[in-house]
PDB file of N, CA and C in Angstrom:
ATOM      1  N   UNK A   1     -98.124 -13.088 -30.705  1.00  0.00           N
ATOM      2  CA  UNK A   1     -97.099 -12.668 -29.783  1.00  0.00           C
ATOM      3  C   UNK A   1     -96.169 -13.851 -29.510  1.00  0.00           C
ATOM      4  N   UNK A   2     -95.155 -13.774 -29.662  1.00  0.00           N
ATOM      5  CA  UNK A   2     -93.745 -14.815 -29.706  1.00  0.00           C
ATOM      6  C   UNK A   2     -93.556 -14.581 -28.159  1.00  0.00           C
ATOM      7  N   UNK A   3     -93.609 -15.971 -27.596  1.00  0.00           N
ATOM      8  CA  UNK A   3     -92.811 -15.805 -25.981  1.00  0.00           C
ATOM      9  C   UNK A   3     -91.372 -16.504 -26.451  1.00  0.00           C
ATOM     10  N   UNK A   4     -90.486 -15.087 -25.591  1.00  0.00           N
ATOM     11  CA  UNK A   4     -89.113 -15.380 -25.640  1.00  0.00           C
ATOM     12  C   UNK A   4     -88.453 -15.349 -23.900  1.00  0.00           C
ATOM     13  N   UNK A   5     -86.972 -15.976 -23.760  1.00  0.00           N
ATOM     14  CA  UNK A   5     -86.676 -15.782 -22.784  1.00  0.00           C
ATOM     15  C   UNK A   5     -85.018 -14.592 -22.945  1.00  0.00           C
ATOM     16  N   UNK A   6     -85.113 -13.780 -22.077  1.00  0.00           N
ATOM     17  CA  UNK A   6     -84.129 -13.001 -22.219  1.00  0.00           C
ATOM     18  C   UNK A   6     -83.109 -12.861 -21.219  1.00  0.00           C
ATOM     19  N   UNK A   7     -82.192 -12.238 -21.179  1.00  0.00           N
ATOM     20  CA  UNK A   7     -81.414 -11.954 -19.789  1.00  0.00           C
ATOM     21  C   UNK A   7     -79.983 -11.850 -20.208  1.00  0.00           C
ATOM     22  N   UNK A   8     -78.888 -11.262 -19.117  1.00  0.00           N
ATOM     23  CA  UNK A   8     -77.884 -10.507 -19.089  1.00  0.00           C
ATOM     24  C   UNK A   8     -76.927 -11.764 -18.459  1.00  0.00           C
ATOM     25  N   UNK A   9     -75.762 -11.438 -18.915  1.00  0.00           N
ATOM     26  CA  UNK A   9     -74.614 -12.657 -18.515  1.00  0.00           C
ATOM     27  C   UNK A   9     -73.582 -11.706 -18.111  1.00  0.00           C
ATOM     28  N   UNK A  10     -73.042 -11.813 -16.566  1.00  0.00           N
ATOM     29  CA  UNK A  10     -71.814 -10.847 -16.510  1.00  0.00           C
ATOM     30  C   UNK A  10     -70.703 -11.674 -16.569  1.00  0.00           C
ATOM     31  N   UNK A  11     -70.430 -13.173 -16.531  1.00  0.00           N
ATOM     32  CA  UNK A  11     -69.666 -13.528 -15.779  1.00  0.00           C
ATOM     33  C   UNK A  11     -69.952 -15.213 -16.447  1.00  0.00           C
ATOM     34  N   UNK A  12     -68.951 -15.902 -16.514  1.00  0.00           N
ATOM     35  CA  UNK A  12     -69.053 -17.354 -16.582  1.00  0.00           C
ATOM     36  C   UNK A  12     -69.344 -17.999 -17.873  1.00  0.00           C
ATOM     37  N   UNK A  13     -70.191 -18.849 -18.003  1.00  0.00           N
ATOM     38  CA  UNK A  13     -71.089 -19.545 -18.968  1.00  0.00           C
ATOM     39  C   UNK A  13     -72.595 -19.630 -18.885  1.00  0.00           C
ATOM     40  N   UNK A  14     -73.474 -19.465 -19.656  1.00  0.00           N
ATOM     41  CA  UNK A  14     -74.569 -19.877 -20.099  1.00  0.00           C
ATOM     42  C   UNK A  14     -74.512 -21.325 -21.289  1.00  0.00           C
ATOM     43  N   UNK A  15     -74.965 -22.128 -20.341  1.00  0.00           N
ATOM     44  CA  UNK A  15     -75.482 -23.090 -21.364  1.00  0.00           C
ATOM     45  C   UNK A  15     -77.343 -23.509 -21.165  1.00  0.00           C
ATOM     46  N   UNK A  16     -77.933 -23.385 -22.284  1.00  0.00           N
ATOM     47  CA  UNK A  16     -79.479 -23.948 -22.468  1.00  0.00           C
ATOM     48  C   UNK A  16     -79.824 -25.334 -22.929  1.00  0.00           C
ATOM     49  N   UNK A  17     -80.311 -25.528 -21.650  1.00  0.00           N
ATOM     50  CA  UNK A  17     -80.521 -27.433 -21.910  1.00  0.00           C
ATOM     51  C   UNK A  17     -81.858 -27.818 -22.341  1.00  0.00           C
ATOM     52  N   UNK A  18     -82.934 -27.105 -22.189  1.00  0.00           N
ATOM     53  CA  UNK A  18     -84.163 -27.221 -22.623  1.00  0.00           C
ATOM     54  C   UNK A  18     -85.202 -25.997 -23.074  1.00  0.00           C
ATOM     55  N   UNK A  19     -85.082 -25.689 -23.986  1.00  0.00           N
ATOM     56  CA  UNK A  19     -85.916 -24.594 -24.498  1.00  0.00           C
ATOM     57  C   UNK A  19     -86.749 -24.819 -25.805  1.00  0.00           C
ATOM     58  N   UNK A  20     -87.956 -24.534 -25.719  1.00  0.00           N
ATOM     59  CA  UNK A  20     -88.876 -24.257 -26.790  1.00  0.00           C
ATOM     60  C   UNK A  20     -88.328 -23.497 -27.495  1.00  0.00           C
ATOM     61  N   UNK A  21     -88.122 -22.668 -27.571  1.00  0.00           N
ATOM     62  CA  UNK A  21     -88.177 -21.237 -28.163  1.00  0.00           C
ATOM     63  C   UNK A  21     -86.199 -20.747 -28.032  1.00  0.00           C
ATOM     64  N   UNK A  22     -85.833 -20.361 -28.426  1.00  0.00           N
ATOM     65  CA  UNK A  22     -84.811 -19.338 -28.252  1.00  0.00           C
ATOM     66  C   UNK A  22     -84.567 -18.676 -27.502  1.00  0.00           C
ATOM     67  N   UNK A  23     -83.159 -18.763 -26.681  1.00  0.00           N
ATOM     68  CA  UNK A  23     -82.832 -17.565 -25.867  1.00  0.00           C
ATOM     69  C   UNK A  23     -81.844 -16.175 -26.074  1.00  0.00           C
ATOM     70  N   UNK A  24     -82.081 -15.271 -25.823  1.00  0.00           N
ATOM     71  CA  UNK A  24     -81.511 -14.633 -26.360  1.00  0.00           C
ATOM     72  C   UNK A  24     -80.657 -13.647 -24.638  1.00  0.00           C
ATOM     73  N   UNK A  25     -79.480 -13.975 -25.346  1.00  0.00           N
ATOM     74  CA  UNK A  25     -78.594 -13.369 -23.921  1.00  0.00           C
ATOM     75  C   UNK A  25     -77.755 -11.880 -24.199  1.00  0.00           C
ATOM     76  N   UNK A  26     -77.175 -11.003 -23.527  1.00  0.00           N
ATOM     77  CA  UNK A  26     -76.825  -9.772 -23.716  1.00  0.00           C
ATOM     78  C   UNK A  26     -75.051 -10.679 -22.533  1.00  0.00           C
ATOM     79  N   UNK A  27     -74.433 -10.550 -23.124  1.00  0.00           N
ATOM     80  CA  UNK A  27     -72.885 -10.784 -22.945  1.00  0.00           C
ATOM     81  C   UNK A  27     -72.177  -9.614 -21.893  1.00  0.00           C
ATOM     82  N   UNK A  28     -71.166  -9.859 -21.161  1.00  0.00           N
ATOM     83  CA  UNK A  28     -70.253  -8.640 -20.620  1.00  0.00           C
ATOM     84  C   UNK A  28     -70.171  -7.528 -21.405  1.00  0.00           C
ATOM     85  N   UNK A  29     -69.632  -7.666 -22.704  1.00  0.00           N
ATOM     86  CA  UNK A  29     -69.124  -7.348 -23.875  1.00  0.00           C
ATOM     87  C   UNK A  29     -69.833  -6.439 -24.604  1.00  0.00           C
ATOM     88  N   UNK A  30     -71.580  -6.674 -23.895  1.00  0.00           N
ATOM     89  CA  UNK A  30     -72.182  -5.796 -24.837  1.00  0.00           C
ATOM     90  C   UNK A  30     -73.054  -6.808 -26.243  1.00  0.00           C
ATOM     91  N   UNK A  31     -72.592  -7.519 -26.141  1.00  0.00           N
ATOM     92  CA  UNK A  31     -73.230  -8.599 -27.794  1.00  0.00           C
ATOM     93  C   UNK A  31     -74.445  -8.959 -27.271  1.00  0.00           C
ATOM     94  N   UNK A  32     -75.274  -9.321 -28.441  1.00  0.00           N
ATOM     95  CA  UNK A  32     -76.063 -10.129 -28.280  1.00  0.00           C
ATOM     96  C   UNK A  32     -76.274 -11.276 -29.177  1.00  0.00           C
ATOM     97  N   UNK A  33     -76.480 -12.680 -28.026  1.00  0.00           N
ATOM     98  CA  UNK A  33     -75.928 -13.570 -28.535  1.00  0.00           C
ATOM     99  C   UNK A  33     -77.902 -14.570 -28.539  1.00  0.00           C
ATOM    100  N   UNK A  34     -78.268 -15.082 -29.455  1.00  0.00           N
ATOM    101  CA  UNK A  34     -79.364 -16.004 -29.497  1.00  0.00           C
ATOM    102  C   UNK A  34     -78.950 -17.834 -29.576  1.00  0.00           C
ATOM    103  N   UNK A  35     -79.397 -17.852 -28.306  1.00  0.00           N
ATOM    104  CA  UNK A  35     -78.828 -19.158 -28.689  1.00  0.00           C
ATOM    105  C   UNK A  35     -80.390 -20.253 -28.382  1.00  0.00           C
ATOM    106  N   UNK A  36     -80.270 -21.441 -28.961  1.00  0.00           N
ATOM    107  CA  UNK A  36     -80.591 -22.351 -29.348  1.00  0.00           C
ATOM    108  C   UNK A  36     -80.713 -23.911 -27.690  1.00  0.00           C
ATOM    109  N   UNK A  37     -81.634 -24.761 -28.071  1.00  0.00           N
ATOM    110  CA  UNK A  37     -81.557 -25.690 -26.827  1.00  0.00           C
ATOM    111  C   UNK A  37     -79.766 -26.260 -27.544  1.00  0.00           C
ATOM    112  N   UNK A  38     -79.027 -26.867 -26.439  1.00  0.00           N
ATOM    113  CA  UNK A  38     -78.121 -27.420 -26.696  1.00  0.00           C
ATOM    114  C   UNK A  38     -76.695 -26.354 -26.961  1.00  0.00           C
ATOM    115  N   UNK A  39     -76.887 -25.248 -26.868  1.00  0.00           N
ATOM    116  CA  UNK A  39     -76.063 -24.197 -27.213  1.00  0.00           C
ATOM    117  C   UNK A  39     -75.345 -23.759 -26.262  1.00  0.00           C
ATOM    118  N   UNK A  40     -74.115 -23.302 -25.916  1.00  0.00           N
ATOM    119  CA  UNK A  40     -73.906 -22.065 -24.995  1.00  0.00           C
ATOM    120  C   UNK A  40     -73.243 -21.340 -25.496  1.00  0.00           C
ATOM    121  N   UNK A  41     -72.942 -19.737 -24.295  1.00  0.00           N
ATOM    122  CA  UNK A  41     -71.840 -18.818 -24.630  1.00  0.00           C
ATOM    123  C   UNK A  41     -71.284 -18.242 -23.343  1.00  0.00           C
ATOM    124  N   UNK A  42     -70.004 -17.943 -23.487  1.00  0.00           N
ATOM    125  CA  UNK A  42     -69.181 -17.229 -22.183  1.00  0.00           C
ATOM    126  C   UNK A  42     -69.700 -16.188 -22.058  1.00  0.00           C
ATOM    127  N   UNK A  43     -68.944 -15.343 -21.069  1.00  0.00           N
ATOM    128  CA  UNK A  43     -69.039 -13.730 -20.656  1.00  0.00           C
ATOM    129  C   UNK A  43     -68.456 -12.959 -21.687  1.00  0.00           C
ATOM    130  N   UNK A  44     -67.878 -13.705 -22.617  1.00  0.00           N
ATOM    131  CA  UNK A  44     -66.893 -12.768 -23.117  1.00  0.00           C
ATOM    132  C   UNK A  44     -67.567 -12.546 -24.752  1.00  0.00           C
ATOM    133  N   UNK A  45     -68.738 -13.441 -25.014  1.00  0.00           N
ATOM    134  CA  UNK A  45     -69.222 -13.329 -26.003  1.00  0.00           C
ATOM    135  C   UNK A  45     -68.798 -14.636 -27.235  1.00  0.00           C
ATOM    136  N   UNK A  46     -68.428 -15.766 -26.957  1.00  0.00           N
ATOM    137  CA  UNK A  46     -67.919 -16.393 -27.533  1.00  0.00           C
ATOM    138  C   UNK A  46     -69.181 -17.599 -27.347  1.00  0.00           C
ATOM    139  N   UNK A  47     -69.712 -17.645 -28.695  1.00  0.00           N
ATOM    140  CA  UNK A  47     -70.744 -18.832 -28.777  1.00  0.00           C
ATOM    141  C   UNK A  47     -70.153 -20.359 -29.139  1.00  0.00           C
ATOM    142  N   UNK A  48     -70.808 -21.482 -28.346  1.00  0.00           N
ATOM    143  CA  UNK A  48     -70.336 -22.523 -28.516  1.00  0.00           C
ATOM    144  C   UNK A  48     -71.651 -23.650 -28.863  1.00  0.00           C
ATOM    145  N   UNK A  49     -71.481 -24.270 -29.348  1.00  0.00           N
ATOM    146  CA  UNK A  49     -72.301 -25.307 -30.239  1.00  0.00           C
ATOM    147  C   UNK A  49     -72.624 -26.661 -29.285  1.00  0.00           C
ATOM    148  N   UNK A  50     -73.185 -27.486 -29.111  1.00  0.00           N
ATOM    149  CA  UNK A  50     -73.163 -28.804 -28.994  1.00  0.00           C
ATOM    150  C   UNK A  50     -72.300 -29.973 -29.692  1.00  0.00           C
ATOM    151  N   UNK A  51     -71.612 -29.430 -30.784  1.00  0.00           N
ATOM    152  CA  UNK A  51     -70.572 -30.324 -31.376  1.00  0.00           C
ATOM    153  C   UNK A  51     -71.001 -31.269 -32.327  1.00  0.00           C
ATOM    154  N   UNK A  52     -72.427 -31.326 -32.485  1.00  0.00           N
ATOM    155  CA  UNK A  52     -73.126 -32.468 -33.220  1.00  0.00           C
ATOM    156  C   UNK A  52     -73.017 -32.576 -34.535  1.00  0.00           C
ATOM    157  N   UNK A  53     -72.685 -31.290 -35.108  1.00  0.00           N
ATOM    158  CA  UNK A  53     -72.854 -30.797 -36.509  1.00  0.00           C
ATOM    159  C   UNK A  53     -71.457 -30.833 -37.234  1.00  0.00           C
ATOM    160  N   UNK A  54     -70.511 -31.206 -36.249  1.00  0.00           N
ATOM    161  CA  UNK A  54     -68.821 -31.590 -37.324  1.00  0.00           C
ATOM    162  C   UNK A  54     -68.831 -32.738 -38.411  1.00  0.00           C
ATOM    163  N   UNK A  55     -68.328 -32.039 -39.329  1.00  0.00           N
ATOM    164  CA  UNK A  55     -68.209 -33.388 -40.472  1.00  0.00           C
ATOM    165  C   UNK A  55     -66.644 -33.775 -40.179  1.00  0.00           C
ATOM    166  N   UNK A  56     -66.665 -34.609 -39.584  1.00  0.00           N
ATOM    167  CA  UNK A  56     -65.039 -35.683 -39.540  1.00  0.00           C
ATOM    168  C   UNK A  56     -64.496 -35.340 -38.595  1.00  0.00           C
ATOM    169  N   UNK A  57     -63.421 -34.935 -38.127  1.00  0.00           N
ATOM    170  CA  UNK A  57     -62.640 -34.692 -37.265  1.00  0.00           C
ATOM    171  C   UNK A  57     -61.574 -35.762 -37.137  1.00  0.00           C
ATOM    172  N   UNK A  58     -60.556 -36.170 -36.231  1.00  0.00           N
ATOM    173  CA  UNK A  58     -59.422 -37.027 -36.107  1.00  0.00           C
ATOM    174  C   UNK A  58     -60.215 -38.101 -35.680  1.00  0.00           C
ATOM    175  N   UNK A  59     -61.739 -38.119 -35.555  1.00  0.00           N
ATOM    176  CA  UNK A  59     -61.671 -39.967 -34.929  1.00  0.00           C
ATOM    177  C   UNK A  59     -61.821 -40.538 -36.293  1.00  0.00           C
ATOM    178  N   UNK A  60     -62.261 -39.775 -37.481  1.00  0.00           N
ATOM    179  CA  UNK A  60     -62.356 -41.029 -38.992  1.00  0.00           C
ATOM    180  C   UNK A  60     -61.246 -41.589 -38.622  1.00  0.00           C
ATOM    181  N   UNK A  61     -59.816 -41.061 -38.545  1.00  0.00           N
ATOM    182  CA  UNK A  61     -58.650 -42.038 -38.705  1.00  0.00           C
ATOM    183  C   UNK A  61     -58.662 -43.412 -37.756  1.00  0.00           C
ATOM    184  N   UNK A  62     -58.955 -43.222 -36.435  1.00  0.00           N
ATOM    185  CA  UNK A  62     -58.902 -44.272 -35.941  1.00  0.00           C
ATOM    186  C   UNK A  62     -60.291 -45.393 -36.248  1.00  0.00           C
ATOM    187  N   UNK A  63     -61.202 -44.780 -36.388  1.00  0.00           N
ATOM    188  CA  UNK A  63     -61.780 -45.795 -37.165  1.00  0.00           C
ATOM    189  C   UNK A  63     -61.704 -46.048 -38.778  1.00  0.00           C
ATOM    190  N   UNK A  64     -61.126 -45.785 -39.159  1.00  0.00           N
ATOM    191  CA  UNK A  64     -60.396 -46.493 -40.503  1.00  0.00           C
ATOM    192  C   UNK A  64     -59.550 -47.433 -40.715  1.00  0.00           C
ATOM    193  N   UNK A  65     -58.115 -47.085 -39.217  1.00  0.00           N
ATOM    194  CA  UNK A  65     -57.672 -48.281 -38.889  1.00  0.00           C
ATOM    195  C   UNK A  65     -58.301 -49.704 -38.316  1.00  0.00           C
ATOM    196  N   UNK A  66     -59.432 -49.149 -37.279  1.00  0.00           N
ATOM    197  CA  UNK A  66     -59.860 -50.317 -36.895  1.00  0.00           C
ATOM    198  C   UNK A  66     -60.626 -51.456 -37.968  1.00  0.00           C
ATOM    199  N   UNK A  67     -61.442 -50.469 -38.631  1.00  0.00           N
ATOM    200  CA  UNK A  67     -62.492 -51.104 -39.480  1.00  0.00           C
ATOM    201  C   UNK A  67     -61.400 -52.168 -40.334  1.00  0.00           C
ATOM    202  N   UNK A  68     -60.351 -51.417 -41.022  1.00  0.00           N
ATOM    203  CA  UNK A  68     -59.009 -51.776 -42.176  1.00  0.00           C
ATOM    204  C   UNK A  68     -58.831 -53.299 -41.508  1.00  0.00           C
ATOM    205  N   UNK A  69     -58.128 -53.194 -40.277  1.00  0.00           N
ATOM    206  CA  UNK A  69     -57.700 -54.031 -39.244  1.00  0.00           C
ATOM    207  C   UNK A  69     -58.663 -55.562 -39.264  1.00  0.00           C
ATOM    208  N   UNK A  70     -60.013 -54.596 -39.163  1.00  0.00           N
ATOM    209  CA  UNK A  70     -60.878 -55.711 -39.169  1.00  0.00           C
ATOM    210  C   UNK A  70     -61.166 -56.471 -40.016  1.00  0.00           C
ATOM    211  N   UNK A  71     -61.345 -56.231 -41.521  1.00  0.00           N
ATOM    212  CA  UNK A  71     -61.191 -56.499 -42.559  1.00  0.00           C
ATOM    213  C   UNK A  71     -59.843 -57.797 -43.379  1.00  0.00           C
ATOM    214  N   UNK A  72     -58.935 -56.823 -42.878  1.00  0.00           N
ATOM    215  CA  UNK A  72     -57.378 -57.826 -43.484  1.00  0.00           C
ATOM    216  C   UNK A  72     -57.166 -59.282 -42.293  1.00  0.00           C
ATOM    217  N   UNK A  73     -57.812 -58.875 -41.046  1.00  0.00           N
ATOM    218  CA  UNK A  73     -58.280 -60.376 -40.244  1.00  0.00           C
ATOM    219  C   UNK A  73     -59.178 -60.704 -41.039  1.00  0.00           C
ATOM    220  N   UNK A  74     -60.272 -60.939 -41.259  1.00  0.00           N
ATOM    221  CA  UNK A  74     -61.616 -61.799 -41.736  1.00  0.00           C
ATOM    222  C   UNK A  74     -60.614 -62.323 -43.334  1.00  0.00           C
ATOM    223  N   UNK A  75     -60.421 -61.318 -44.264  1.00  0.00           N
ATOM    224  CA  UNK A  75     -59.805 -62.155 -45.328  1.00  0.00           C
ATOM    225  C   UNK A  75     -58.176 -62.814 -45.211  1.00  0.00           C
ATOM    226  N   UNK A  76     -57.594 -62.724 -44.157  1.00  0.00           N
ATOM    227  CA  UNK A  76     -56.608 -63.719 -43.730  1.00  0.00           C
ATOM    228  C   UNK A  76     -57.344 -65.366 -43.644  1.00  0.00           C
ATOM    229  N   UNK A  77     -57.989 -65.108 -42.952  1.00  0.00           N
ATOM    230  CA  UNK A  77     -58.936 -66.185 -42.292  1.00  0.00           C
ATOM    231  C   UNK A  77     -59.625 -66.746 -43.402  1.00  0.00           C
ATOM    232  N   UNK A  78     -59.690 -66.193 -44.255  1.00  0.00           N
ATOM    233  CA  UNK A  78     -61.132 -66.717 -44.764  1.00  0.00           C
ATOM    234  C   UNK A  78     -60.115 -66.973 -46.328  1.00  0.00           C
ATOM    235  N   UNK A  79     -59.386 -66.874 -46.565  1.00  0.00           N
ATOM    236  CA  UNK A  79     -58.197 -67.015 -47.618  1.00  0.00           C
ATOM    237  C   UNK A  79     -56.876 -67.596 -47.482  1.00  0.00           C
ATOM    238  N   UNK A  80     -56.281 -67.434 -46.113  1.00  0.00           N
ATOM    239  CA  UNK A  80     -54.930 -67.632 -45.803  1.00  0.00           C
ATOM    240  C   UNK A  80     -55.014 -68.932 -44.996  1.00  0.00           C
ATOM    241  N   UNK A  81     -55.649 -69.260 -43.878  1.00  0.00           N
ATOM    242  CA  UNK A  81     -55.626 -70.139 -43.606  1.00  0.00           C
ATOM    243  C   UNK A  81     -56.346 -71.885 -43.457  1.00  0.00           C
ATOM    244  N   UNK A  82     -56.359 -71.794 -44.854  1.00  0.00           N
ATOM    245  CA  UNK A  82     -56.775 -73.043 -45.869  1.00  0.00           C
ATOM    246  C   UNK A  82     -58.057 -73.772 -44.948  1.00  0.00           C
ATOM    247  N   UNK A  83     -58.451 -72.541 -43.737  1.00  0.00           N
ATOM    248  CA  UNK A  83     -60.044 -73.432 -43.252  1.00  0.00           C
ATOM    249  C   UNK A  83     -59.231 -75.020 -42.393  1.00  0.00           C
ATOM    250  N   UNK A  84     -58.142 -75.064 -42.312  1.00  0.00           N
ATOM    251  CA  UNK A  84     -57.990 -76.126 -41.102  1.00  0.00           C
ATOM    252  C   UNK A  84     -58.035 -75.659 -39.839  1.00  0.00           C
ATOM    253  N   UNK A  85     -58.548 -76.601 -38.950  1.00  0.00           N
ATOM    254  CA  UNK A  85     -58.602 -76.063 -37.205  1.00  0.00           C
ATOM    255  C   UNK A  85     -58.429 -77.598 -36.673  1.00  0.00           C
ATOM    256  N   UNK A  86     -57.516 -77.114 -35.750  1.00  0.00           N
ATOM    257  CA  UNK A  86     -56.470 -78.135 -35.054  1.00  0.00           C
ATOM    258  C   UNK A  86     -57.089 -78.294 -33.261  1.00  0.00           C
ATOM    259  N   UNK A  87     -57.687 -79.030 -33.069  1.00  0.00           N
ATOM    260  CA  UNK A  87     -58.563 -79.730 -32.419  1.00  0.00           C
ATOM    261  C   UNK A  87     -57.564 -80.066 -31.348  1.00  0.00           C
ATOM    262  N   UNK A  88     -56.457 -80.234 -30.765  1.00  0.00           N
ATOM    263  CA  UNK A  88     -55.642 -80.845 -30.042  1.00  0.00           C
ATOM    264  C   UNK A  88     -54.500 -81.776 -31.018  1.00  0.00           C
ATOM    265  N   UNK A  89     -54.404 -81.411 -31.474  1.00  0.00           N
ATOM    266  CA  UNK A  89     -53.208 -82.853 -32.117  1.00  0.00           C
ATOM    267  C   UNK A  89     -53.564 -83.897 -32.715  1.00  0.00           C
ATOM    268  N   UNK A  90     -52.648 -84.752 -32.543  1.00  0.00           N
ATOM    269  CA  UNK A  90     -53.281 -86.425 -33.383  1.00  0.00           C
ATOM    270  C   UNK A  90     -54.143 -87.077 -32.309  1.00  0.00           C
ATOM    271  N   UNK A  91     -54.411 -86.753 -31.034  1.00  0.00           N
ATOM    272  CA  UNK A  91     -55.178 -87.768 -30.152  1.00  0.00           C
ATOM    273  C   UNK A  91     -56.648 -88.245 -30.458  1.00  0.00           C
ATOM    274  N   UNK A  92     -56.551 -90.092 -30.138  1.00  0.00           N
ATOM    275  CA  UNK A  92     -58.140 -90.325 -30.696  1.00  0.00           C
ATOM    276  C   UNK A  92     -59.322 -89.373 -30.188  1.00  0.00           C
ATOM    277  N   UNK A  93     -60.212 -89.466 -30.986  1.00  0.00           N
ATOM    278  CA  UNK A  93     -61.790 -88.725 -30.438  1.00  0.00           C
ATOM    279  C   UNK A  93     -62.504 -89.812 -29.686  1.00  0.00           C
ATOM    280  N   UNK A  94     -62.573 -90.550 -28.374  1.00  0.00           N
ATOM    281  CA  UNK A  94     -63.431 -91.444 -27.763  1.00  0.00           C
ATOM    282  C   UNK A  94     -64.652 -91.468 -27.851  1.00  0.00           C
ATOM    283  N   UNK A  95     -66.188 -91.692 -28.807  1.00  0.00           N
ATOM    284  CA  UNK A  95     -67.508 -91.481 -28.011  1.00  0.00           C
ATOM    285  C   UNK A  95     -67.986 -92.037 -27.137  1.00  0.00           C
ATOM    286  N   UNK A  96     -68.812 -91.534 -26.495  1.00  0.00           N
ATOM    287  CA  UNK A  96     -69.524 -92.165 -25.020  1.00  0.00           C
ATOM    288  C   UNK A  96     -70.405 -92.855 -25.559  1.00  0.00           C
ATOM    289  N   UNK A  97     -71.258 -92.777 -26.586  1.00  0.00           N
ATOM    290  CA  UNK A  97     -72.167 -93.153 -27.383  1.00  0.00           C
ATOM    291  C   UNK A  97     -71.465 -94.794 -27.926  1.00  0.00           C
ATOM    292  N   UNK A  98     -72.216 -95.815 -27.833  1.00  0.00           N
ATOM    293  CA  UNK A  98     -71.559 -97.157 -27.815  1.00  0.00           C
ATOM    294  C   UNK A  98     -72.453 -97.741 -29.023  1.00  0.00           C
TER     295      UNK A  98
END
């Protein structure tokens, strides 16, 4: 015998934050909708996901720039500027050490 949880939605949202098992909801609309931990759905019958499962979306681009960004610094640096570092100017180095 499968324990399930069931029930009727007139109004709003259902979202399931912790479930073993599957819930299965009956919509305004008449549908029936099974949803999952991490899942919800409106009154109107419209199921919605946790979002976890997108392949790409608009943030690859900004991290492409950044990563790019990060990259053309390190080989500037590491190619362009011939490895000198300018310490203050021509002034002597004094040691305390005698």
């Amino acid at each position: 015998m499968t324990k399930s949880i069931s029930g009727d939605l007139a109004s709003g949202k259902l979202s399931v934050i912790g479930a073993a098992n599957s819930v299965i909801v009956k919509t305004a609309v008449g549908q029936m909708v099974k949803l999952n931990a991490g899942e919800s759905v409106t009154a109107s019958g419209k199921a919605k996901d946790d979002d976890d499962d997108h392949n790409g979306g608009a943030a690859w681009g900004v991290w492409a720039v950044v990563f790019g960004g990060a990259a053309a610094v390190i080989l500037w640096a590491t190619f362009g500027a011939d490895n000198r570092v300018a310490l203050g100017g021509d002034a002597s180095t004094v040691s305390p050490v005698r």
